[in-house]
C-alpha atoms as a PDB file:
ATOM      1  CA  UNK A   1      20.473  -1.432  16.156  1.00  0.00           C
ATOM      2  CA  UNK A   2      21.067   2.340  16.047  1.00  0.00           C
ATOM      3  CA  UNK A   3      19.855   4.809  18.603  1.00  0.00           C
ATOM      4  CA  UNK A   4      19.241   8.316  17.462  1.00  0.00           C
ATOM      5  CA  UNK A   5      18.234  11.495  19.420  1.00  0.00           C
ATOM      6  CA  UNK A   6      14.912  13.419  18.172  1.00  0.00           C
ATOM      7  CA  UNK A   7      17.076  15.978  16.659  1.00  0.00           C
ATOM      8  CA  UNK A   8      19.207  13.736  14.819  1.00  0.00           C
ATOM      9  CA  UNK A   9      16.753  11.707  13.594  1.00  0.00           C
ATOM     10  CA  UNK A  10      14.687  15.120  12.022  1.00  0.00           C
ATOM     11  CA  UNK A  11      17.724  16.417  10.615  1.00  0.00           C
ATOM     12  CA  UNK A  12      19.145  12.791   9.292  1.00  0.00           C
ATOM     13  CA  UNK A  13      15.611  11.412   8.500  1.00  0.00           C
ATOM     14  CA  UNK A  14      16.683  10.407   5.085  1.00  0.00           C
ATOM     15  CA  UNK A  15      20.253   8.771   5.778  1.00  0.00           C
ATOM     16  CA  UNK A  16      18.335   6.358   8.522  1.00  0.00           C
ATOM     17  CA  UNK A  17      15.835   5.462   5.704  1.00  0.00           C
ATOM     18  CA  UNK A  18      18.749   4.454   3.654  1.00  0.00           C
ATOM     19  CA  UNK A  19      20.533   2.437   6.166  1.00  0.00           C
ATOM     20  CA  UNK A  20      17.297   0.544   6.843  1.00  0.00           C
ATOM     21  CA  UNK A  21      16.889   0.620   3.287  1.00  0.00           C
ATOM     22  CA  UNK A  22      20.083  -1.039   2.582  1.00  0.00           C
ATOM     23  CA  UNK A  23      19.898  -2.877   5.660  1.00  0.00           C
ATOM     24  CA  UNK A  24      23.027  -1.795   7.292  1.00  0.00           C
ATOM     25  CA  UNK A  25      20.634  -1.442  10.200  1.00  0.00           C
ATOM     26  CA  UNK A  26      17.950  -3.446  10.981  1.00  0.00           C
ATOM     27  CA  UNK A  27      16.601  -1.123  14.260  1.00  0.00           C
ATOM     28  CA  UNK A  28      16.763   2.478  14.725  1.00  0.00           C
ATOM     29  CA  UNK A  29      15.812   3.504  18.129  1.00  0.00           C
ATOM     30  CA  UNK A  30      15.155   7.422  18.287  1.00  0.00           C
ATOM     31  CA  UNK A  31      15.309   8.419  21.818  1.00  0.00           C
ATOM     32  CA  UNK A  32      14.426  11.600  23.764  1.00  0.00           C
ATOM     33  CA  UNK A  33      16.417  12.732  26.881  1.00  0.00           C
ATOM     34  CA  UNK A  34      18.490   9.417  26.239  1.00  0.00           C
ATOM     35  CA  UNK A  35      14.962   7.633  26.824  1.00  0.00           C
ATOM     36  CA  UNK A  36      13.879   5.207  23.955  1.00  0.00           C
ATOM     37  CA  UNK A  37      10.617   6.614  22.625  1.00  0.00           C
ATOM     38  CA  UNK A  38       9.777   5.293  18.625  1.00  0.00           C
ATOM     39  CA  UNK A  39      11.442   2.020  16.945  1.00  0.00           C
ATOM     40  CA  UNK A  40      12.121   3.001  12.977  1.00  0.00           C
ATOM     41  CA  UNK A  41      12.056  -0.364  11.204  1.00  0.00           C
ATOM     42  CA  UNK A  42      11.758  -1.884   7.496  1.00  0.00           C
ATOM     43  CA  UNK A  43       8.283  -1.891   6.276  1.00  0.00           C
ATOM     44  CA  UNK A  44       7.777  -5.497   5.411  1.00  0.00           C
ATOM     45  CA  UNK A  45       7.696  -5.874   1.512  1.00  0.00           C
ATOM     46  CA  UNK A  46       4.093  -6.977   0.166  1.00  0.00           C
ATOM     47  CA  UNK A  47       3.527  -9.852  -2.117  1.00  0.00           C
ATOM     48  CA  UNK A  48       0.652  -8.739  -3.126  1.00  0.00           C
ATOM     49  CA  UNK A  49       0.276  -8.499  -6.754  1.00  0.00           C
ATOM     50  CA  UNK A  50      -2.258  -6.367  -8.847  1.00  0.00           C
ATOM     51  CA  UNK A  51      -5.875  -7.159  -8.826  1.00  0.00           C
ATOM     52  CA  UNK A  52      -6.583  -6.260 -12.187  1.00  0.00           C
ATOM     53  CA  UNK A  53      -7.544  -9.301 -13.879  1.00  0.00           C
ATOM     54  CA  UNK A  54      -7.332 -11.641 -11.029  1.00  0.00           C
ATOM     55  CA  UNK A  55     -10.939 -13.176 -11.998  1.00  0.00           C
ATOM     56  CA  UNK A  56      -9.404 -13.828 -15.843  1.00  0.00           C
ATOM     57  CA  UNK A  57     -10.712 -17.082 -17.050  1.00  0.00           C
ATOM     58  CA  UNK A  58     -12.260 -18.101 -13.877  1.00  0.00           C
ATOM     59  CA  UNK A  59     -15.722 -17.872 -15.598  1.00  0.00           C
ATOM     60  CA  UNK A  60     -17.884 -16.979 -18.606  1.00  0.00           C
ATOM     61  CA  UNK A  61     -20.217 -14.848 -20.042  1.00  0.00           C
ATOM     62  CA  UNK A  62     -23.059 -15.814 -21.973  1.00  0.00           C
ATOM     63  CA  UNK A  63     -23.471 -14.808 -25.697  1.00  0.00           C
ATOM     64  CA  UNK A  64     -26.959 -13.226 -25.124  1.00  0.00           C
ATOM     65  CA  UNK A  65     -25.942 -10.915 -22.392  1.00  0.00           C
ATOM     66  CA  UNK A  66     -27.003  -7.928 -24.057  1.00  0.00           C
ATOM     67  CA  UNK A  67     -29.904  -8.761 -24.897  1.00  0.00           C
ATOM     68  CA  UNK A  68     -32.332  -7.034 -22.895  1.00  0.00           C
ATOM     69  CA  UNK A  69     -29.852  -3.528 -23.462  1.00  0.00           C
ATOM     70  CA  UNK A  70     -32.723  -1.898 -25.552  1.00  0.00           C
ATOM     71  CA  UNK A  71     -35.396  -2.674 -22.887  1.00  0.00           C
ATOM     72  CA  UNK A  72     -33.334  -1.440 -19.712  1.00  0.00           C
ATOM     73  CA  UNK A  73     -32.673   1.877 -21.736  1.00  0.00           C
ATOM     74  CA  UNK A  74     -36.171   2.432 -22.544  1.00  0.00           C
ATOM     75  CA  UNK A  75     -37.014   1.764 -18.682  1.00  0.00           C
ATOM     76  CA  UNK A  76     -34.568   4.561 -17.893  1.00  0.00           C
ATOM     77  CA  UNK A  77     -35.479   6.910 -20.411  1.00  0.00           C
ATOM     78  CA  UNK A  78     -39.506   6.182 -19.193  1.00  0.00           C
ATOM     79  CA  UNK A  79     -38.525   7.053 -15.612  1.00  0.00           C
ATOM     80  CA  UNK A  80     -37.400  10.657 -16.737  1.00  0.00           C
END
């Protein structure tokens, strides 16, 4: 755990990312007037993956899905 004063912390914003980064420090404590105000710590990494294609082979699609294309687009093209 590292404590920081406001000022340090806005001109060495970067370089306590890093050491949190790199986990040299697990805490950063940015204080003003010596009093603890704002904990810095590691955002937790997510495991969560893309959801593109999550639903891949969980189900089917009938052949004759497209059947009734021509008679939705004539519905459309009547409501005009």
């Amino acid at each position: 755990m590292k404590q920081v004063n406001v000022l340090e912390a806005k001109n060495e914003l970067s370089k306590l990312m890093k050491l949190l980064e790199t986990r040299e420090e697990d805490t950063i404590i940015i204080a003003r007037n010596g009093t603890p105000v704002v904990q810095m710590v590691l955002y937790p990494e997510s495991n969560k993956k893309s959801k593109i294609g999550t639903a891949k082979g969980k189900f089917t699609c009938p052949e004759d899905i497209n059947i009734y294309d021509d008679e939705i687009a004539d519905l459309f093209e009547k409501s005009l």
